[in-house]
Protein backbone atom coordinates (compact mmCIF):
# COMPACT_ATOMS: atom_id res chain seq x y z
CA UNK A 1 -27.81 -6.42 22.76
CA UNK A 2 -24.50 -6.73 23.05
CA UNK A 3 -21.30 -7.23 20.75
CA UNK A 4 -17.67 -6.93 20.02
CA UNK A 5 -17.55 -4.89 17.32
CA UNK A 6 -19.93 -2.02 16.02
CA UNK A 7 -19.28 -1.27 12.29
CA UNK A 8 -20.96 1.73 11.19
CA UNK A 9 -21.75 2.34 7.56
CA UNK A 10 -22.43 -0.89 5.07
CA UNK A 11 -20.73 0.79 1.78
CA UNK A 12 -17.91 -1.36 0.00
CA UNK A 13 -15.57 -0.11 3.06
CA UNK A 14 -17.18 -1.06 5.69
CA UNK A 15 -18.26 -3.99 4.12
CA UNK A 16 -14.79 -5.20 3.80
CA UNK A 17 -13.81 -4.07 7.78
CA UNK A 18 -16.89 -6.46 8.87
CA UNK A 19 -15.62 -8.87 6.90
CA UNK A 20 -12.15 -9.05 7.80
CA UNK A 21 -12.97 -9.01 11.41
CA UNK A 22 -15.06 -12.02 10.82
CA UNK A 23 -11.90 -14.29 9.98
CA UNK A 24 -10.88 -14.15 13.49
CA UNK A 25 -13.33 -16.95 15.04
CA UNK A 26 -15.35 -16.02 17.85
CA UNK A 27 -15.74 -12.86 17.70
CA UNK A 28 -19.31 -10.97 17.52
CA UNK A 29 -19.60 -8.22 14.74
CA UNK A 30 -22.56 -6.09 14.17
CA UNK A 31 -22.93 -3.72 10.96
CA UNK A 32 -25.40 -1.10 10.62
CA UNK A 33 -26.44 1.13 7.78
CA UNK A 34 -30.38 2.43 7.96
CA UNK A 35 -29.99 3.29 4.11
CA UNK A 36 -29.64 0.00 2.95
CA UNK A 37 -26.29 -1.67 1.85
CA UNK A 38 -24.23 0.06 -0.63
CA UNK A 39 -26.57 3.19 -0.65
CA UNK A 40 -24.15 5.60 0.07
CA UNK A 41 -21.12 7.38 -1.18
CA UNK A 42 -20.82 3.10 -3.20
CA UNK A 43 -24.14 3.34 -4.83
CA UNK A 44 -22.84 5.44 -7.86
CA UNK A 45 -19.53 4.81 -9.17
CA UNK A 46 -17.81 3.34 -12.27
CA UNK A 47 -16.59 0.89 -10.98
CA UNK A 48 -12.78 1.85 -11.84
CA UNK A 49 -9.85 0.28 -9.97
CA UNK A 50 -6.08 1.61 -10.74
CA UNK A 51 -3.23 1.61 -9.24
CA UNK A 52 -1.25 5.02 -10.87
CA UNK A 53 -1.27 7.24 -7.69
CA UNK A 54 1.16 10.09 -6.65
CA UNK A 55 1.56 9.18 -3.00
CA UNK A 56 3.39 6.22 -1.41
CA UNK A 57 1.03 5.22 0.81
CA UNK A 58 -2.09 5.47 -2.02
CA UNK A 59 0.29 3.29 -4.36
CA UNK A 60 0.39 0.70 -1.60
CA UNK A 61 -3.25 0.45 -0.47
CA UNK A 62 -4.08 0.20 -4.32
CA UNK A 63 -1.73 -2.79 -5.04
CA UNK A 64 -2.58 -4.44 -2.35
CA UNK A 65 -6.10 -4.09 -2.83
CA UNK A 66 -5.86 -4.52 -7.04
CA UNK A 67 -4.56 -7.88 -5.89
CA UNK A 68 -6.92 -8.89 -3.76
CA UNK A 69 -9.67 -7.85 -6.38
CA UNK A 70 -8.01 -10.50 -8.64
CA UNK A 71 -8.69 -13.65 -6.51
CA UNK A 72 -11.97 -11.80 -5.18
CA UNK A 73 -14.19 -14.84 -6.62
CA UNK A 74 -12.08 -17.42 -5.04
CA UNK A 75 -11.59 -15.61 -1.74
CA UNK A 76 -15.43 -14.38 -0.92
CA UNK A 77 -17.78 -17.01 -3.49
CA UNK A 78 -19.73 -14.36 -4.56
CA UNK A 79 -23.62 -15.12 -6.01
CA UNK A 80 -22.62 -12.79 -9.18
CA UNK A 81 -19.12 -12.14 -10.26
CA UNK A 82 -17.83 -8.26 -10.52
CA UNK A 83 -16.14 -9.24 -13.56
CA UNK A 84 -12.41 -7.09 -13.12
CA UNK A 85 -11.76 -5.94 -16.79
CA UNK A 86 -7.90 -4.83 -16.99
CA UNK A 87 -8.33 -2.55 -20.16
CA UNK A 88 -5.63 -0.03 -18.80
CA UNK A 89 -5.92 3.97 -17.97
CA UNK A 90 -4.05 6.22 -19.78
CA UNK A 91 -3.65 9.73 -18.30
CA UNK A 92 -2.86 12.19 -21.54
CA UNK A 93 -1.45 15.52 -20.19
CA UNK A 94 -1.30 18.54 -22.79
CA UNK A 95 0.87 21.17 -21.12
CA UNK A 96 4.24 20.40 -20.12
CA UNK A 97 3.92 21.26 -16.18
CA UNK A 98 1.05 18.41 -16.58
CA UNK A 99 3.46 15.80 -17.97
CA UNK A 100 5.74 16.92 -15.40
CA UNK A 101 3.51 15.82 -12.19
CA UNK A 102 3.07 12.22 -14.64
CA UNK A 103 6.70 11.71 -14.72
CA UNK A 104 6.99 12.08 -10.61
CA UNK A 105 4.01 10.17 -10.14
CA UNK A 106 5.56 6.93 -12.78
CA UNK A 107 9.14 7.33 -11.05
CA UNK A 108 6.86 6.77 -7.73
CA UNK A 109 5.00 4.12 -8.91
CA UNK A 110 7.68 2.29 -10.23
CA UNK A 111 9.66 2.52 -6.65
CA UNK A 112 6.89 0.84 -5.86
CA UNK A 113 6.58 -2.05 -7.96
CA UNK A 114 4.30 -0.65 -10.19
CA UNK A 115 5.03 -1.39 -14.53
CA UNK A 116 3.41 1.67 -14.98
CA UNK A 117 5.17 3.73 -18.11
CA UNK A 118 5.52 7.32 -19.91
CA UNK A 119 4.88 7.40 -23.69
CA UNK A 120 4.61 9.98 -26.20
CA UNK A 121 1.68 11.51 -28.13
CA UNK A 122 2.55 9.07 -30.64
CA UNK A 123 2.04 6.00 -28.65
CA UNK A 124 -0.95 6.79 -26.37
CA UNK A 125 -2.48 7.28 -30.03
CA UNK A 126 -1.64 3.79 -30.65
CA UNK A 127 -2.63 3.02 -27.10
CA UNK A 128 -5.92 4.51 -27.43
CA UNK A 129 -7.48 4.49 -31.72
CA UNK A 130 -9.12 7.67 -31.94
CA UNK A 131 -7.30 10.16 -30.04
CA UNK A 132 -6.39 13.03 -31.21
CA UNK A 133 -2.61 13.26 -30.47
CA UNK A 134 -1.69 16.57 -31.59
CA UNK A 135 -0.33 19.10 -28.84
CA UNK A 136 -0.10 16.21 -26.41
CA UNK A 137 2.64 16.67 -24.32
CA UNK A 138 3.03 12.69 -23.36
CA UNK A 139 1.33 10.76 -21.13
CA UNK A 140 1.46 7.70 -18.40
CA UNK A 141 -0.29 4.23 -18.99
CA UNK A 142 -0.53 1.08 -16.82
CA UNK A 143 -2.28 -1.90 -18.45
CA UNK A 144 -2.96 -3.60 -15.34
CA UNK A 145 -5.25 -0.94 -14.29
CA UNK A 146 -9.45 -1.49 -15.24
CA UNK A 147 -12.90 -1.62 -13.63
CA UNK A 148 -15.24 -3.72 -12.66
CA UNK A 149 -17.89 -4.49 -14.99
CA UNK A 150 -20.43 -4.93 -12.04
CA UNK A 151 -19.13 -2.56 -9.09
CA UNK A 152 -22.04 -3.45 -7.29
CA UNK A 153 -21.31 -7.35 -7.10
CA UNK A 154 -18.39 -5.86 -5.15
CA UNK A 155 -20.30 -4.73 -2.50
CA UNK A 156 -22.81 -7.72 -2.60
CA UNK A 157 -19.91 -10.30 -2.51
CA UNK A 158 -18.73 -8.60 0.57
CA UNK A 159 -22.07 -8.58 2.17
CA UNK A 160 -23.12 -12.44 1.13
CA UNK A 161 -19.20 -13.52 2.85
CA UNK A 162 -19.84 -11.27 5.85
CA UNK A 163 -23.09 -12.36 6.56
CA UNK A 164 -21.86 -16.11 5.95
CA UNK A 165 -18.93 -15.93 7.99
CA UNK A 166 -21.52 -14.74 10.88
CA UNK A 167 -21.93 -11.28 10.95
CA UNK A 168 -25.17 -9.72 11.78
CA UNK A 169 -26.64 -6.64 9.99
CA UNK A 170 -29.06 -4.60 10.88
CA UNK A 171 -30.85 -1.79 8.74
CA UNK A 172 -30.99 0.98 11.39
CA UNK A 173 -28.72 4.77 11.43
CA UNK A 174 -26.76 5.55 14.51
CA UNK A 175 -28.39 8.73 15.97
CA UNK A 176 -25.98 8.98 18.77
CA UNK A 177 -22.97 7.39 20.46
CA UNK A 178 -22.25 7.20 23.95
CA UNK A 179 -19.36 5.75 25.65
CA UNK A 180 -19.91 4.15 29.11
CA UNK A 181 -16.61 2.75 30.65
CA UNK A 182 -15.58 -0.23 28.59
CA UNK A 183 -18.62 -0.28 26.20
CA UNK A 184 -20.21 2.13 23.42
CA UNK A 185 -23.60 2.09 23.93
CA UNK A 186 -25.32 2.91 20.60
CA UNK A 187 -28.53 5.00 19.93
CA UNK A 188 -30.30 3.79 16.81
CA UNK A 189 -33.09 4.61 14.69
CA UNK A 190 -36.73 3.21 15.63
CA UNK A 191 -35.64 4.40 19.79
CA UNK A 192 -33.49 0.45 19.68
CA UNK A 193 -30.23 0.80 21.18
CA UNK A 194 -26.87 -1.66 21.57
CA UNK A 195 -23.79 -1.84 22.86
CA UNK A 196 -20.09 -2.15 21.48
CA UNK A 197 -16.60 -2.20 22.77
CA UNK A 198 -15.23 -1.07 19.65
CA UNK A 199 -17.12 1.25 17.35
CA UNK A 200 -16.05 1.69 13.22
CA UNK A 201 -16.95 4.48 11.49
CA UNK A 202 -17.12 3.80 7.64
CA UNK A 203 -19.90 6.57 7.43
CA UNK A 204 -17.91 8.74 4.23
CA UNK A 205 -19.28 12.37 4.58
CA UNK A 206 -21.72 11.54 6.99
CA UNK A 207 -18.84 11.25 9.57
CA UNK A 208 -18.51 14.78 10.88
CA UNK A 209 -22.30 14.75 12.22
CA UNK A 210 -22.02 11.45 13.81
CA UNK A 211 -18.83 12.36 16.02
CA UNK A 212 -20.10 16.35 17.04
CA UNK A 213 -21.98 15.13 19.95
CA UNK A 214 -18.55 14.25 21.28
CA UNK A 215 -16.95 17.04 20.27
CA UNK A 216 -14.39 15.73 17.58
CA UNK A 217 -13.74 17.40 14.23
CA UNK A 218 -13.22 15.65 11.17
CA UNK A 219 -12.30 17.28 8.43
CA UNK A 220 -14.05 15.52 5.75
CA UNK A 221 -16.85 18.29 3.28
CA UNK A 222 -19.22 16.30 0.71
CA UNK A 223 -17.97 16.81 -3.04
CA UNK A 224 -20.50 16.38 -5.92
CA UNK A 225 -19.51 14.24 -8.67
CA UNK A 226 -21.08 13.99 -12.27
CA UNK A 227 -21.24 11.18 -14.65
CA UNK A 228 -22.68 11.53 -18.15
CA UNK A 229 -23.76 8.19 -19.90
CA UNK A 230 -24.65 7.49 -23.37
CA UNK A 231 -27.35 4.57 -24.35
CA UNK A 232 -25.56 1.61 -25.44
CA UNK A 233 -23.63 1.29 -28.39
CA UNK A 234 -22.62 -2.17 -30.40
CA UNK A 235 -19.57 -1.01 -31.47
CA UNK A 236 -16.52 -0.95 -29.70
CA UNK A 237 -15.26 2.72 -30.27
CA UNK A 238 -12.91 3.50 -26.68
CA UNK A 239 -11.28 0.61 -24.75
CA UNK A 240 -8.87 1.86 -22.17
CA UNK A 241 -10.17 4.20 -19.55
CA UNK A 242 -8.87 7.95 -20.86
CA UNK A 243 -8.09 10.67 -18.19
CA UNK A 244 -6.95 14.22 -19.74
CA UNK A 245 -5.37 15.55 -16.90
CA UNK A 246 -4.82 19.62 -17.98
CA UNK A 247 -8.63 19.52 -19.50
CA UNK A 248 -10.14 17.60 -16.31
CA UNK A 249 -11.80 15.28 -18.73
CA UNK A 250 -12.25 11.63 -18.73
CA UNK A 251 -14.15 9.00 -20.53
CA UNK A 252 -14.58 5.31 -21.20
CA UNK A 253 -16.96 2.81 -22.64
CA UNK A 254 -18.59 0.01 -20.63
CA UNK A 255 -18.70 -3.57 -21.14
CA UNK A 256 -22.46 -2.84 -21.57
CA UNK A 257 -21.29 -0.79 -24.43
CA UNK A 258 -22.44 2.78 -22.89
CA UNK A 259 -19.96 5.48 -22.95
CA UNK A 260 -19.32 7.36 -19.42
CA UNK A 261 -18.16 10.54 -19.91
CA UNK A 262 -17.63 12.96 -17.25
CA UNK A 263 -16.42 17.22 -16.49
CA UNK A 264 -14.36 16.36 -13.45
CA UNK A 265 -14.49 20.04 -12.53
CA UNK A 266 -18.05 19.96 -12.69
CA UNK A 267 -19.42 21.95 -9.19
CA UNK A 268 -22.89 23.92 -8.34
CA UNK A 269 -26.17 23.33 -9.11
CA UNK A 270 -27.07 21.18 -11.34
CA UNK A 271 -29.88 22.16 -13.23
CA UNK A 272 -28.53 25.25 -13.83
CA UNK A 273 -25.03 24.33 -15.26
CA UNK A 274 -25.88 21.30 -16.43
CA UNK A 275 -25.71 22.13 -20.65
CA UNK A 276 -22.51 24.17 -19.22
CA UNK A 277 -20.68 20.84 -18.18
CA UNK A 278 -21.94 18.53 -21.22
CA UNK A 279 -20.41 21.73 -23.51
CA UNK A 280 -17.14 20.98 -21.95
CA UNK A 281 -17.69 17.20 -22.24
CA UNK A 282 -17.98 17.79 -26.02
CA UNK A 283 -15.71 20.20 -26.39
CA UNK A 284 -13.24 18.12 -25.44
CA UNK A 285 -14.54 14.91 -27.18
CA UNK A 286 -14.47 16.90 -30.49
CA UNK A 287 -11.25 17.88 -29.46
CA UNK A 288 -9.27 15.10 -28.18
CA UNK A 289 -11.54 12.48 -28.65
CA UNK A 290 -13.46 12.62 -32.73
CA UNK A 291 -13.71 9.33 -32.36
CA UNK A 292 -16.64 9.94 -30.08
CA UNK A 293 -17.97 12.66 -31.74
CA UNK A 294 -21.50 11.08 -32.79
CA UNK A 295 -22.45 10.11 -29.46
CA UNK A 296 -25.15 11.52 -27.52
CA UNK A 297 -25.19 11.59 -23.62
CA UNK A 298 -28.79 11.69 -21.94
CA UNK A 299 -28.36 9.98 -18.77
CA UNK A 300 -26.63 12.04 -16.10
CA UNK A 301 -26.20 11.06 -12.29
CA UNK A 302 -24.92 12.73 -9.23
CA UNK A 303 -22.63 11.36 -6.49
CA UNK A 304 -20.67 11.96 -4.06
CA UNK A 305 -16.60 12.16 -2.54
CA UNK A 306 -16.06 12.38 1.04
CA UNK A 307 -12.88 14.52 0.83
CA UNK A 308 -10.20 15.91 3.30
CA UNK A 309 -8.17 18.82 3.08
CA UNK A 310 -4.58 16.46 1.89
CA UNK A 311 -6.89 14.19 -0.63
CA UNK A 312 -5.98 10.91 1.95
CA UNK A 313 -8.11 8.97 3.97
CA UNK A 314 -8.78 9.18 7.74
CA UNK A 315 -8.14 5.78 9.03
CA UNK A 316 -7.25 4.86 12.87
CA UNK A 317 -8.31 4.99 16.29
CA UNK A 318 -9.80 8.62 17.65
CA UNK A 319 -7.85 10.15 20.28
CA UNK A 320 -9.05 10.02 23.61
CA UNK A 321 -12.08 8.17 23.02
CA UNK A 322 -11.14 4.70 23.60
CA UNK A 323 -12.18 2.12 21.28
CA UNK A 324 -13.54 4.57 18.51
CA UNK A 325 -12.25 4.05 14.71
CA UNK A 326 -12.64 5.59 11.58
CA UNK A 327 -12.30 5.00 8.16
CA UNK A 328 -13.75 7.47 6.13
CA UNK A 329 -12.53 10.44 3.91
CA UNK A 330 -11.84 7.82 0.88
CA UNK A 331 -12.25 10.88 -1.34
CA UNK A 332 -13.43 8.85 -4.23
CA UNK A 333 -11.43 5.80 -4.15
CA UNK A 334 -13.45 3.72 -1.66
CA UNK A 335 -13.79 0.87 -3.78
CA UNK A 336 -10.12 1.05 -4.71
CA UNK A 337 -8.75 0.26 -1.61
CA UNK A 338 -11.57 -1.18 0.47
CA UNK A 339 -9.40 -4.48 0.95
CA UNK A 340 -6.31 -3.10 2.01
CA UNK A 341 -8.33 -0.96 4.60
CA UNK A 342 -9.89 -3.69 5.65
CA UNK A 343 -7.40 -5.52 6.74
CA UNK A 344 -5.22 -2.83 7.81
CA UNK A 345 -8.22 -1.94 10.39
CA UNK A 346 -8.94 -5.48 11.29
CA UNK A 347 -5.92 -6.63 12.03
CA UNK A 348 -5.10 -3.16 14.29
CA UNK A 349 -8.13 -3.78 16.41
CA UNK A 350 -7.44 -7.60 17.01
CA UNK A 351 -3.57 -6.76 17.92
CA UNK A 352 -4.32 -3.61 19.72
CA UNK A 353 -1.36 -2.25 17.72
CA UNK A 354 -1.47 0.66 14.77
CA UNK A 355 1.21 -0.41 12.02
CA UNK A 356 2.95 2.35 10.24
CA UNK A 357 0.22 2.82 7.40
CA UNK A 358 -2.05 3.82 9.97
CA UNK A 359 0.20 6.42 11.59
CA UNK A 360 0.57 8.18 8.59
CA UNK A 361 -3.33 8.28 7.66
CA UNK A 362 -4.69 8.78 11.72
CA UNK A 363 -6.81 12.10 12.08
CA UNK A 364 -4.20 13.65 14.35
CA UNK A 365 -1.91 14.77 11.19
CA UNK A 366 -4.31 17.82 10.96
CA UNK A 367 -4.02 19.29 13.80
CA UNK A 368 0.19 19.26 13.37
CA UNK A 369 -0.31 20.02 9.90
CA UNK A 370 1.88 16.97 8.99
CA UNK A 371 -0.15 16.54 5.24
CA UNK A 372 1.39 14.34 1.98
CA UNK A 373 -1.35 15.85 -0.65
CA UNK A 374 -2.33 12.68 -3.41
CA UNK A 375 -2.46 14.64 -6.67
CA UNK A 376 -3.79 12.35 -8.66
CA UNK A 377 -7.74 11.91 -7.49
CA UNK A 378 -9.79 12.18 -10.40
């Protein structure tokens, strides 16, 4: 079988490449995933979408795609609404050099069109009942920013509008790639096999495997993340999302009325250092948060970041292999910017031209050492 495009990977980004292709009439896309949709790197997150970033380029995928997210019922009709909740995220910094980085960042962000703002101890007390706002050096806020109360209608409203607007899906995992002239000719599970003339790799930290059989390194390493949850609670005790940036600490309560809490430094195994991380949790709860102090946290889960060595994304075509794209290294922030990137790849493969965007995120900038670090991935 035959088809125009191959995307590769059916989490929220390549969800939103397949469908952004698909506006162009006439054109067949395929999308594969033998997991399942959304079973990857998308299947645990919080569901948080911001736009206070320390980079250019991450300030302008996140607008872009913050805005999209607000007309995302009218644009894609989805069966079940995500529900975007704009509470705001307030990053609190203790020690001065940390309130330092959060006054570059807001002068960026602003540039940028951004009404981010810096406000004292006093304020993001005000901001946020409950905090403890002693030794708090200042901190940024942006009330635009929020989550989605149901990330995963994300990725099913991009599914449902790809698979309306005629895409085809099939539940099988590339095992190999092959190019043969003018086509890709793809290996799939279950010994099946199609062809492609493009080829999209959305595949997160599964991405390095796939392309070593044609010799191309990506550097992209698999990052655990933990999340700590609480069981619902009827009162309303922590509205905006809270990120202490010195203390690597963040927290917020759910429209469900759970409370996610989570150690943002939290790495090894995890039955073994599990009580270590929910000490720091609380620690810092007691500490900066009393208002949370009664509340128990029995539900953890582990997932992942696909992350690069400069915190960006890899997006663009793959040098000398004609017809081969990636988009994958979101290191954490795939549902963030999963529309901009989808139409930022869509649109280069139709026009056959890369705009500047992807120049600056292509995998080449490695290998020249030509890196913008985003410092503020949480």
């Amino acid at each position: 079988m035959g088809y125009d495009v191959a995307v590769v990977g059916a989490g929220v980004t390549g969800l939103s490449i397949a469908w952004h292709l698909a506006q162009e009439s006439g054109r067949s896309i395929v999308l594969l995933d033998g997991t399942g949709v959304g079973a990857g790197a998308s299947s645990i997150q919080p569901g948080g979408v911001r736009q206070q970033w320390g980079t250019e380029m991450s300030c302008r995928l996140a607008v872009e795609s913050f805005r999209f997210y607000q007309q995302f019922d009218e644009r894609l009709e989805p069966s079940v609404s995500p529900s975007l909740n704009e509470c705001g995220y307030l990053f609190v910094a203790e020690a001065a050099t940390g309130f330092q980085q959060l006054q570059r960042n807001v002068a960026l962000q602003n540039a940028e069109g951004i009404g981010s703002r810096l406000v004292d101890a006093e304020e993001a007390a005000e901001l946020v009942p409950g905090l403890s706002s002693e030794g708090i050096a200042g901190a940024a806020w942006h009330a635009r920013d929020g989550y989605f109360d149901r990330p995963l209608a994300v990725i099913g409203g991009f599914h449902q509008a790809a698979l309306a607007r005629g895409v085809t899906y099939l539940d099988r995992d590339l095992e190999a790639l092959q190019h043969n002239g003018s086509q890709w000719t793809l290996k799939l599970s279950g010994a099946e096999q199609i062809s492609a003339g493009t080829v999209v790799l959305a595949t997160s930290y599964e991405t390095p495997r796939l392309l070593s059989g044609l010799g191309v390194e990506v550097p992209i390493t698999k990052e655990p993340r933990y999340l700590f949850y609480s069981n619902p609670i009827n009162q309303r005790l922590l509205e905006p999302l809270v990120v202490f940036v010195d203390r690597h600490f963040a927290a917020k309560q759910l429209a469900d009325g759970s409370v996610l809490a989570s150690d943002l430094t939290a790495d090894g195994d995890p039955e073994a250092l599990r009580s270590e991380w929910y000490k720091h949790i609380k620690e810092s709860i007691r500490e900066r948060l009393p208002v949370l102090d009664l509340v128990s946290f029995p539900v953890m889960v582990e997932g992942f970041y696909d992350v690069t060595p400069d915190r960006q994304p890899i997006v663009g075509p793959v040098t000398g292999h004609d017809g081969l794209w990636l988009a994958a290294g979101l290191n954490g922030r795939g549902l963030m910017m999963a529309p901009a990137i989808g139409r930022l790849v869509a649109e280069a493969i139709s026009s056959g031209t890369l705009g500047e965007p992807l120049g600056e995120l292509s995998l080449e900038r490695f290998a020249v050492s030509d890196l913008t670090p985003e410092p503020q991935v949480v």
